[in-house]
C-alpha atoms as a PDB file:
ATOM      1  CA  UNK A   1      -5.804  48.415-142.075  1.00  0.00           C
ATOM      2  CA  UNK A   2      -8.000  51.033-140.852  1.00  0.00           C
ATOM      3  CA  UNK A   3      -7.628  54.630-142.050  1.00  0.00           C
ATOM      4  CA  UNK A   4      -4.206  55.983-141.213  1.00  0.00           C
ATOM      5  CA  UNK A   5      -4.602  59.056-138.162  1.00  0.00           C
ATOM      6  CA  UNK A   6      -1.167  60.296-139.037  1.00  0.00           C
ATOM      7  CA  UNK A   7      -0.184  61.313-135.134  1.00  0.00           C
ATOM      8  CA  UNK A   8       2.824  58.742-135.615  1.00  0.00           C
ATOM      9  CA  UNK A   9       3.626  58.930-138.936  1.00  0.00           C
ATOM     10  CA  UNK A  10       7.928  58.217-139.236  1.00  0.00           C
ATOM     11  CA  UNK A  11       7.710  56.448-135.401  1.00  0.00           C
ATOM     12  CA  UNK A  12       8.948  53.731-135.045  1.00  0.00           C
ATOM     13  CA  UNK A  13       7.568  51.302-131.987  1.00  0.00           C
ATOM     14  CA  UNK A  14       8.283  48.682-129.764  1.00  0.00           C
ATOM     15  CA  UNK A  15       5.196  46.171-128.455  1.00  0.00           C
ATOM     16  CA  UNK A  16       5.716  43.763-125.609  1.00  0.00           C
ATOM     17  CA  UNK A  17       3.503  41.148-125.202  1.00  0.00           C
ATOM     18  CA  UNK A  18       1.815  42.200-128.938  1.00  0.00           C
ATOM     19  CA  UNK A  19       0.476  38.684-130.068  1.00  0.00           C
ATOM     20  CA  UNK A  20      -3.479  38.838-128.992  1.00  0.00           C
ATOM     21  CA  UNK A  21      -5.478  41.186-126.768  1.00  0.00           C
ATOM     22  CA  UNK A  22      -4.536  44.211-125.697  1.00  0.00           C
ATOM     23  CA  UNK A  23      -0.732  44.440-126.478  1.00  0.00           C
ATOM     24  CA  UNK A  24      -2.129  42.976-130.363  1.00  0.00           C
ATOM     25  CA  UNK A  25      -4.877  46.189-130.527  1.00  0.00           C
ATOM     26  CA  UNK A  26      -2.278  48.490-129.481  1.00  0.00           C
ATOM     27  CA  UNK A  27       0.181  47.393-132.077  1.00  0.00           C
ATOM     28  CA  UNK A  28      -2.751  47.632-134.417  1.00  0.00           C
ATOM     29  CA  UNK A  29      -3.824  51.204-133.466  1.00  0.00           C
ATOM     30  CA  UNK A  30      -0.473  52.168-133.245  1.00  0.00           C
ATOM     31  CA  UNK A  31       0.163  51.174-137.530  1.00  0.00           C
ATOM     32  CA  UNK A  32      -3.122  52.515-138.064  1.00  0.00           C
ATOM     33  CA  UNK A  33      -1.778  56.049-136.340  1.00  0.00           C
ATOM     34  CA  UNK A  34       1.096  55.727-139.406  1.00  0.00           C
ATOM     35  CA  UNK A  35       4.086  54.319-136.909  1.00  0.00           C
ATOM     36  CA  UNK A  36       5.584  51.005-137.552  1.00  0.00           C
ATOM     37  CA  UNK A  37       5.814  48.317-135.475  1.00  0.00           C
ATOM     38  CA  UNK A  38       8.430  45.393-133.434  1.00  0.00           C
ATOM     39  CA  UNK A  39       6.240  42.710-131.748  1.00  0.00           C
ATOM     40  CA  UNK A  40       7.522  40.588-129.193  1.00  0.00           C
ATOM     41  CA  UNK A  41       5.911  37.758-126.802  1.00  0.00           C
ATOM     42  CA  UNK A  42       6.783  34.085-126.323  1.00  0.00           C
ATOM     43  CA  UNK A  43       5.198  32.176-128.944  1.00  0.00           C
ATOM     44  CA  UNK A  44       6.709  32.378-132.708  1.00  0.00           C
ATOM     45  CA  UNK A  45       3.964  31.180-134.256  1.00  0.00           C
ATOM     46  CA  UNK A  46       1.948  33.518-132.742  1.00  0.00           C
ATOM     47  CA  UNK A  47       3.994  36.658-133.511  1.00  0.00           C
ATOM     48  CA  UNK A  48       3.753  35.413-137.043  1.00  0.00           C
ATOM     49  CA  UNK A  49      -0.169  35.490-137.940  1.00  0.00           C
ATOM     50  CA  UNK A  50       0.024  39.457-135.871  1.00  0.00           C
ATOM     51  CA  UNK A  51       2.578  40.577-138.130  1.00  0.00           C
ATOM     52  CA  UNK A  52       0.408  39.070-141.151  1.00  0.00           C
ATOM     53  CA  UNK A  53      -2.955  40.732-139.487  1.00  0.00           C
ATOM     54  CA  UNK A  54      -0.984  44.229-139.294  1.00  0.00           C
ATOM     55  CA  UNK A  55      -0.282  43.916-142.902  1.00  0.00           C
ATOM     56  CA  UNK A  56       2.780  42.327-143.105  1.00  0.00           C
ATOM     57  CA  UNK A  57       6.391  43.108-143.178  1.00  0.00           C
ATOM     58  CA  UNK A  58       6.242  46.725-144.668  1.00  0.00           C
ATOM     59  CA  UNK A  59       4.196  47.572-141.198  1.00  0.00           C
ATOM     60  CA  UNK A  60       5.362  45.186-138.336  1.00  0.00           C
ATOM     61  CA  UNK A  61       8.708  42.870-137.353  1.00  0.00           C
ATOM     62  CA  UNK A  62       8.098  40.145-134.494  1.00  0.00           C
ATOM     63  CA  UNK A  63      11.159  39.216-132.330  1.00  0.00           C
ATOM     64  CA  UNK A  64      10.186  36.309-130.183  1.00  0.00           C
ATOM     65  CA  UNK A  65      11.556  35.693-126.224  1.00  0.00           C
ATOM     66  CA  UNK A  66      10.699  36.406-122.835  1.00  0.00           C
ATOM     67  CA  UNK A  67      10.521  39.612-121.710  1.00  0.00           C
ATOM     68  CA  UNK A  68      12.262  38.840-118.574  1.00  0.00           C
ATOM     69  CA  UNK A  69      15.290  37.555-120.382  1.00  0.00           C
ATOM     70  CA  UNK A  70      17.888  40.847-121.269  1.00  0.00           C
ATOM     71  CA  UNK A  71      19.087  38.821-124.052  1.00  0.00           C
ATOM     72  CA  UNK A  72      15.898  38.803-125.818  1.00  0.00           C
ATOM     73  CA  UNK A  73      15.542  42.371-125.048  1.00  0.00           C
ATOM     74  CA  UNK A  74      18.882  43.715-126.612  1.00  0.00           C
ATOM     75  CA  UNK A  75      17.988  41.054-129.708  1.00  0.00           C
ATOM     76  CA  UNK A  76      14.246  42.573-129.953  1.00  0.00           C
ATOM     77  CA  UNK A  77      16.132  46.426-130.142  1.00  0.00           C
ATOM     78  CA  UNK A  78      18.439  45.579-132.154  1.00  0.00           C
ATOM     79  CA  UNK A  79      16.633  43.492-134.751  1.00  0.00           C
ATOM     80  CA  UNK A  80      13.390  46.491-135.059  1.00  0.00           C
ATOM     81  CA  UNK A  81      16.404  49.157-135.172  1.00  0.00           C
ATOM     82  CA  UNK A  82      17.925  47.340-137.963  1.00  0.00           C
ATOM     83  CA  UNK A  83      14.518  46.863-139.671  1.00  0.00           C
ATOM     84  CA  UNK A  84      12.983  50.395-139.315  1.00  0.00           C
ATOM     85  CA  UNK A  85      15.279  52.363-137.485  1.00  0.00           C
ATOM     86  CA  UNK A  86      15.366  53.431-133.780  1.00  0.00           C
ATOM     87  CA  UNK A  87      12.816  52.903-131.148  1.00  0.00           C
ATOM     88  CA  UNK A  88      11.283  55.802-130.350  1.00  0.00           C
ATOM     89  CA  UNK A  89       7.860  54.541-128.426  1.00  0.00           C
ATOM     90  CA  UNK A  90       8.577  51.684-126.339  1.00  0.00           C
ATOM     91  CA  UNK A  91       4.893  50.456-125.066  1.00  0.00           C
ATOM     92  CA  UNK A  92       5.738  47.760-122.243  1.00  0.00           C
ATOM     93  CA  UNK A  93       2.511  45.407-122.200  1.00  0.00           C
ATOM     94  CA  UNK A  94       3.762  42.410-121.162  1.00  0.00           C
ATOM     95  CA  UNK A  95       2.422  41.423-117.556  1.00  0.00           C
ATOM     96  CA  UNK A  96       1.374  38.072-115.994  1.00  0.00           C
ATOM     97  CA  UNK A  97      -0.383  36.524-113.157  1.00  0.00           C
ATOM     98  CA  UNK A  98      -0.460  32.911-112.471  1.00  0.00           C
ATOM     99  CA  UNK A  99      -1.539  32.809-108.923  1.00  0.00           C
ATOM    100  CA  UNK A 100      -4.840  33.648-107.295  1.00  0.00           C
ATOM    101  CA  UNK A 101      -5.615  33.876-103.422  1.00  0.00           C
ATOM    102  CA  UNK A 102      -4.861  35.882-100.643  1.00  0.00           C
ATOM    103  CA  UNK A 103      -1.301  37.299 -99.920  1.00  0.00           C
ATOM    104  CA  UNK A 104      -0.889  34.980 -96.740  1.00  0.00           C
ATOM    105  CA  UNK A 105      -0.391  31.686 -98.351  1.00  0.00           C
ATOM    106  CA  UNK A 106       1.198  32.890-101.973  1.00  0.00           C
ATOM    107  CA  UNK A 107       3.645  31.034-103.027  1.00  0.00           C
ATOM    108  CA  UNK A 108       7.074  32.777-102.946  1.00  0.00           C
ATOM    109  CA  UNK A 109       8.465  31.794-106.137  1.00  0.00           C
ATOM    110  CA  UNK A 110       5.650  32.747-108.080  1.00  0.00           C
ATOM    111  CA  UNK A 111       5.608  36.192-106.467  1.00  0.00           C
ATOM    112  CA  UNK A 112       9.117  36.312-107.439  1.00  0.00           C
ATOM    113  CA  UNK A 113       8.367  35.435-111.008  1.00  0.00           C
ATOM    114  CA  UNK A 114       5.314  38.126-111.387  1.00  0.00           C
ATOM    115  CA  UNK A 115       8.006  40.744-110.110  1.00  0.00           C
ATOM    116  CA  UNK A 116      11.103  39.478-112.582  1.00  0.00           C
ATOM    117  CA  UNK A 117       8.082  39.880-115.806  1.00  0.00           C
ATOM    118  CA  UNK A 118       5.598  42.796-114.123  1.00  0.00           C
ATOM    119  CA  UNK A 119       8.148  45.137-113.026  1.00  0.00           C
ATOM    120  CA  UNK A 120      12.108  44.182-113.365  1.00  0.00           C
ATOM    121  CA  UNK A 121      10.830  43.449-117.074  1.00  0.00           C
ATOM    122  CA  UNK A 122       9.130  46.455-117.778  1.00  0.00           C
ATOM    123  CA  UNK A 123      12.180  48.959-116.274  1.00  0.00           C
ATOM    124  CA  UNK A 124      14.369  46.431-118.242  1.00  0.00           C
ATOM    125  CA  UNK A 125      13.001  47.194-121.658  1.00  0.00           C
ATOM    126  CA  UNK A 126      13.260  50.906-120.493  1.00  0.00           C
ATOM    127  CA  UNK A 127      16.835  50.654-119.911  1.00  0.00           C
ATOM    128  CA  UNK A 128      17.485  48.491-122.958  1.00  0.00           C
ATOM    129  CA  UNK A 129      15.587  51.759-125.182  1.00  0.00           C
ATOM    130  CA  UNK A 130      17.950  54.266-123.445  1.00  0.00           C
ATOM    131  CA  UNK A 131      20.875  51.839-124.093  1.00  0.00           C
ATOM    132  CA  UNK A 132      20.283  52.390-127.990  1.00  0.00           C
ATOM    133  CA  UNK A 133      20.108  56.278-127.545  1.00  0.00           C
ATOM    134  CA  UNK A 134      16.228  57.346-126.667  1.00  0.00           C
ATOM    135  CA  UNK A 135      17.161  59.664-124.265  1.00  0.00           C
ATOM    136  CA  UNK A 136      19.249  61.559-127.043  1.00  0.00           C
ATOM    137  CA  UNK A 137      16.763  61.583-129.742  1.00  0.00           C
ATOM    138  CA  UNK A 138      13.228  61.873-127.965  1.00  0.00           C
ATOM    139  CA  UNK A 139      11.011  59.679-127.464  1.00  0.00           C
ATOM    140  CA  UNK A 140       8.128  58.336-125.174  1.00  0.00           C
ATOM    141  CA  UNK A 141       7.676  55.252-123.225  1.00  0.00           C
ATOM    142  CA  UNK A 142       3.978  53.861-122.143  1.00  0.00           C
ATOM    143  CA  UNK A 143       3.594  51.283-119.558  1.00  0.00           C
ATOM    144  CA  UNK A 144       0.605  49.092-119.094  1.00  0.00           C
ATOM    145  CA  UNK A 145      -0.589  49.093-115.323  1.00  0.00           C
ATOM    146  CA  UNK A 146      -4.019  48.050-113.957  1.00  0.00           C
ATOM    147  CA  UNK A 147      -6.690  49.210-111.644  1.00  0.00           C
ATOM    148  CA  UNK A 148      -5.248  46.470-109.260  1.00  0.00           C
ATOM    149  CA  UNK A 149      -2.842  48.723-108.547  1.00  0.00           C
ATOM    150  CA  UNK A 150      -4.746  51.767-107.310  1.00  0.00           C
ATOM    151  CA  UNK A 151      -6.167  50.303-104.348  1.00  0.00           C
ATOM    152  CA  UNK A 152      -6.551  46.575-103.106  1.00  0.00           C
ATOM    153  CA  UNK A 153      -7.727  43.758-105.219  1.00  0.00           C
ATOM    154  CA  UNK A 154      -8.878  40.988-103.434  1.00  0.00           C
ATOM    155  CA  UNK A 155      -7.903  37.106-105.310  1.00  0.00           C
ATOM    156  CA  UNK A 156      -5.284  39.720-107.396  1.00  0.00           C
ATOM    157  CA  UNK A 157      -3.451  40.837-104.608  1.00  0.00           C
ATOM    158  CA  UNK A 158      -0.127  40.640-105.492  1.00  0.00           C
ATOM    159  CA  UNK A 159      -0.596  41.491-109.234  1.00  0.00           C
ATOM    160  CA  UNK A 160      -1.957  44.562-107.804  1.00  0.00           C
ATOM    161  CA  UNK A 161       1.041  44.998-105.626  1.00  0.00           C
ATOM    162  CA  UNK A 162       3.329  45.284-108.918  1.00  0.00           C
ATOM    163  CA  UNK A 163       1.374  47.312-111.021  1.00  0.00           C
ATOM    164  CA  UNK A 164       1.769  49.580-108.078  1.00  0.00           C
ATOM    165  CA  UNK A 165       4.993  49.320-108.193  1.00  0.00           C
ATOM    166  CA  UNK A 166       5.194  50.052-112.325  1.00  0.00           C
ATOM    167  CA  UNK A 167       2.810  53.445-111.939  1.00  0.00           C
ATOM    168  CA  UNK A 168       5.594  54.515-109.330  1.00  0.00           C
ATOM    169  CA  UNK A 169       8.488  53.604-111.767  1.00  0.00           C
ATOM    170  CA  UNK A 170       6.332  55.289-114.000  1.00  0.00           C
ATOM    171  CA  UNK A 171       6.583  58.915-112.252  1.00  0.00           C
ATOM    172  CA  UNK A 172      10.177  58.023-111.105  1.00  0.00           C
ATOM    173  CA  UNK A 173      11.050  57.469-114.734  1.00  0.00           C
ATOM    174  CA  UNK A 174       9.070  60.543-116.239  1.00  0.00           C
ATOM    175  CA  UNK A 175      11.275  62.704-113.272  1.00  0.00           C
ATOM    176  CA  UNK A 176      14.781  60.942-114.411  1.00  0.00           C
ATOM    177  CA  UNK A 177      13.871  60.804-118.208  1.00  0.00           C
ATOM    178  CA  UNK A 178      12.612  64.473-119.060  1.00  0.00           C
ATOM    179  CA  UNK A 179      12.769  66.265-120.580  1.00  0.00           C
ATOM    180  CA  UNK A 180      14.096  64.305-124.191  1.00  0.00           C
ATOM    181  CA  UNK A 181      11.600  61.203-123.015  1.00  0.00           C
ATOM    182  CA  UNK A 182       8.023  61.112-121.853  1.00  0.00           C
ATOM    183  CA  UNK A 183       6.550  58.125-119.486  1.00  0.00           C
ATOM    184  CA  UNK A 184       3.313  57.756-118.461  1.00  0.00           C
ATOM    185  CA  UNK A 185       1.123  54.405-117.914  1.00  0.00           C
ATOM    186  CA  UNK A 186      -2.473  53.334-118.485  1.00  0.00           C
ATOM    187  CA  UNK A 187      -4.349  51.341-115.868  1.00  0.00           C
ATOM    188  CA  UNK A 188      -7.016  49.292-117.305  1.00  0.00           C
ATOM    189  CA  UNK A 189      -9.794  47.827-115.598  1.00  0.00           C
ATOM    190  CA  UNK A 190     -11.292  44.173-117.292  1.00  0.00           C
ATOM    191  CA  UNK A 191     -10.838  44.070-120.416  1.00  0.00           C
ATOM    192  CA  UNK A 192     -12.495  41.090-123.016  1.00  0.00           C
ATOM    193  CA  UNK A 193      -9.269  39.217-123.448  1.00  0.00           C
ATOM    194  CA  UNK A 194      -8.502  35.836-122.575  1.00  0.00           C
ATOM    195  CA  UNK A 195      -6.066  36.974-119.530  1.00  0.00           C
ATOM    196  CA  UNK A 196      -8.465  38.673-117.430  1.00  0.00           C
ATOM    197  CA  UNK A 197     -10.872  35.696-118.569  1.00  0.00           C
ATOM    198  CA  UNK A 198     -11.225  34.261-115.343  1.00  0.00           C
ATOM    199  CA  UNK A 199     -12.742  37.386-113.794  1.00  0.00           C
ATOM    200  CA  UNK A 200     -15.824  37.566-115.689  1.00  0.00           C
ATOM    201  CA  UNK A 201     -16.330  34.203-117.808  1.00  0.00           C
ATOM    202  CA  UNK A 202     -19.825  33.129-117.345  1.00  0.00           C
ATOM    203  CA  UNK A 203     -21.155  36.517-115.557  1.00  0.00           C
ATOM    204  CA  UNK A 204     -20.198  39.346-118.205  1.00  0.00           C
ATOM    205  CA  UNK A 205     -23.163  40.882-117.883  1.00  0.00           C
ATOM    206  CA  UNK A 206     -23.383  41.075-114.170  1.00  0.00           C
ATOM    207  CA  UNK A 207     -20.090  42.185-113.681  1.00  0.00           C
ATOM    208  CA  UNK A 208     -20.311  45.143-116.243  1.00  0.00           C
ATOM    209  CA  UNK A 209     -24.054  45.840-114.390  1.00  0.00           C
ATOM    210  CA  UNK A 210     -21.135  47.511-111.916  1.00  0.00           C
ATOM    211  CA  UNK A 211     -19.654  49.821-114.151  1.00  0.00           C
ATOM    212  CA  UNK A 212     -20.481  52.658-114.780  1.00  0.00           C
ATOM    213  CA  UNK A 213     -20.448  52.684-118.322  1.00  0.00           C
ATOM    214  CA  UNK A 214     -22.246  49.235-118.357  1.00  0.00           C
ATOM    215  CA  UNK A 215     -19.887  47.276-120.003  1.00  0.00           C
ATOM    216  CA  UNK A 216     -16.433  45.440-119.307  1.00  0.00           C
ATOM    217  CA  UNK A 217     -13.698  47.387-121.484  1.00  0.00           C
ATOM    218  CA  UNK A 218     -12.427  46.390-124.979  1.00  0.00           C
ATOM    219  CA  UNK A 219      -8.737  45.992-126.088  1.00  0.00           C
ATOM    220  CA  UNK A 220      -9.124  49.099-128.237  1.00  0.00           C
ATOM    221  CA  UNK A 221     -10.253  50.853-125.639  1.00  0.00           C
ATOM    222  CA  UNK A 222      -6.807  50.690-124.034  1.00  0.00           C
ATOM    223  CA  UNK A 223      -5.213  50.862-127.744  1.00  0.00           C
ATOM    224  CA  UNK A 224      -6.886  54.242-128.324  1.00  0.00           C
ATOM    225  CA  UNK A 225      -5.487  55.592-124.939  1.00  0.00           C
ATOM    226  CA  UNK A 226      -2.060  54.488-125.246  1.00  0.00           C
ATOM    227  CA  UNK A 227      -1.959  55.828-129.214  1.00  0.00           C
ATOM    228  CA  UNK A 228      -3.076  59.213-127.422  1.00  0.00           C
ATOM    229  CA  UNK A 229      -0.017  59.106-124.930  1.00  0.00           C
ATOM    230  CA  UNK A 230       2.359  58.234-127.779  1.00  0.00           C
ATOM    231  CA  UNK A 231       1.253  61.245-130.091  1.00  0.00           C
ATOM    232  CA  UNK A 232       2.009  65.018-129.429  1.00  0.00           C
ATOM    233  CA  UNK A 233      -1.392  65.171-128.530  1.00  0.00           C
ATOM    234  CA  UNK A 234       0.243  64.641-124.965  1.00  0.00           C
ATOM    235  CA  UNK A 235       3.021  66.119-125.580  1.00  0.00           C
ATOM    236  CA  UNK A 236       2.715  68.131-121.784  1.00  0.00           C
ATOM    237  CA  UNK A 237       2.045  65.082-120.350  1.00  0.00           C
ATOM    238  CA  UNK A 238       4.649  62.999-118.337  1.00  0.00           C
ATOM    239  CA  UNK A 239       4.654  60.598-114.638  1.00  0.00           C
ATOM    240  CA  UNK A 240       0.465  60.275-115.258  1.00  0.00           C
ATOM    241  CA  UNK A 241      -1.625  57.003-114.756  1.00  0.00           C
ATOM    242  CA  UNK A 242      -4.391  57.116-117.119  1.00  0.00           C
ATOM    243  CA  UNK A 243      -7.234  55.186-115.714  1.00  0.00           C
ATOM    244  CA  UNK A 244      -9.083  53.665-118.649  1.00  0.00           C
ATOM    245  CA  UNK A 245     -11.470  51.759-116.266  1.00  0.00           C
ATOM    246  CA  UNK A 246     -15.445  52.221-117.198  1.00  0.00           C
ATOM    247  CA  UNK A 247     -16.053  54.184-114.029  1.00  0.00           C
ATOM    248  CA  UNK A 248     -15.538  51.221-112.289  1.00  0.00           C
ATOM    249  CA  UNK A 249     -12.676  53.197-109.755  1.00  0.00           C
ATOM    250  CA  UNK A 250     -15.671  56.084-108.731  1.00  0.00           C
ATOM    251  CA  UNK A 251     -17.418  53.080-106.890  1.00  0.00           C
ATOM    252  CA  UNK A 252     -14.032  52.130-104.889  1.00  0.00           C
ATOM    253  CA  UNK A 253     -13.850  48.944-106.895  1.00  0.00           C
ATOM    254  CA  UNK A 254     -11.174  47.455-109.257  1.00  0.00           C
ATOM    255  CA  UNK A 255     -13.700  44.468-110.622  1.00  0.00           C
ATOM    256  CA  UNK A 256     -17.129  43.930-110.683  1.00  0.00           C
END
């Protein structure tokens, strides 16, 4: 592990969608910071080698499900509350999008299903955290957003239209939860990962030619900014979208 930071030293946190990419380099930042960690996404196996690259048991727990099933969400609570004690950063990073194309031939049912995981999921695990008692003990909550959902995102459309939806849940939630609990959200632009593959794969460099900064983002780019959220660093800071984007928004633009 990199050198511990100490801003989360005694926290204990929860990681959706922590197995690779971004929701992996947050968990990692967020043990390197001194907190420790519950991981959950789909695949076992996968949970498995992230626990062993975060150090191990001492440092991380993995609780595998979907994070649009509440069962999975009370058992991923419960099990990293019985491990390391309450849950008092909940970082909701789990977000999909299977379908690509304009809004007016998307299929229904997959809209449905990018709501159920994108949004319902994401104020799900926030209910599930105040459930177990966040709201009396303090704590903050950081949702993952996007770019796509500052302005529109052509092919992305309706990924866009529920990451919208999560940076006003965000400010709704800061406003309901404060002052014991802090929200606030981070909208990435691309990042390197193998989700937002398909929008750069084969053209890196031309797409990052439109950035500012001249290069797509990195998942520890996000980690960094999340870790900064969770600390009392930010501790006056509540209902904000941080846009970790390059300088890709100052041109109007969500890609390159």
């Amino acid at each position: 592990m990199s050198e511990i930071r100490g801003r989360l030293v005694g926290r204990v946190a929860l990681v959706t969608g922590a197995s690779r990419g971004i929701g992996l380099a947050i968990a990692r930042r967020l043990v390197a910071e001194g907190a420790r960690v519950g991981l959950t996404a789909r695949r076992a196996g996968a949970l498995d080698e992230a626990v062993a690259a975060l150090g191990g048991p001492d440092h991380a727990v993995a609780v595998p499900g979907g994070t649009d099933d509440p069962d999975h969400r009370a058992a991923a609570v419960r099990q990293v509350t019985e491990t390391f004690g309450p849950v008092d950063v909940l970082v909701n990073n789990t977000g999909i999008n299977p379908v690509h194309g304009p809004l007016a031939g998307l299929d229904l049912a997959a809209a449905r299903k990018l709501l159920e995981v994108n949004l319902l999921g994401t104020l799900g695990w926030v209910q599930q955290v105040c459930a177990a008692g966040i709201t009396d003990r303090g704590g903050c909550v950081v949702n993952v957003s996007s770019i796509a959902g500052l302005r529109p995102s052509p092919g992305i459309a309706f990924y866009g239209v529920t990451k919208a939806a999560v940076n006003h849940l965000t400010a709704s939630l800061a406003v309901e939860l404060a002052p014991s609990v802090r929200v606030n959200a981070v909208a990435p632009a691309v990042v390197r990962t193998r989700f937002a593959a398909a929008l750069y794969e084969g053209r890196e460099e031309e797409v990052a030619r439109a950035y500012p900064l001249r290069r797509l983002g990195e998942p520890t780019d996000v980690a960094g900014a999340v870790a900064f959220l969770a600390s009392a660093d930010a501790a006056w800071i509540t209902g904000q979208t941080l846009v970790v984007d390059g300088g890709i928004s100052l041109a109007g633009r969500t890609t390159g």
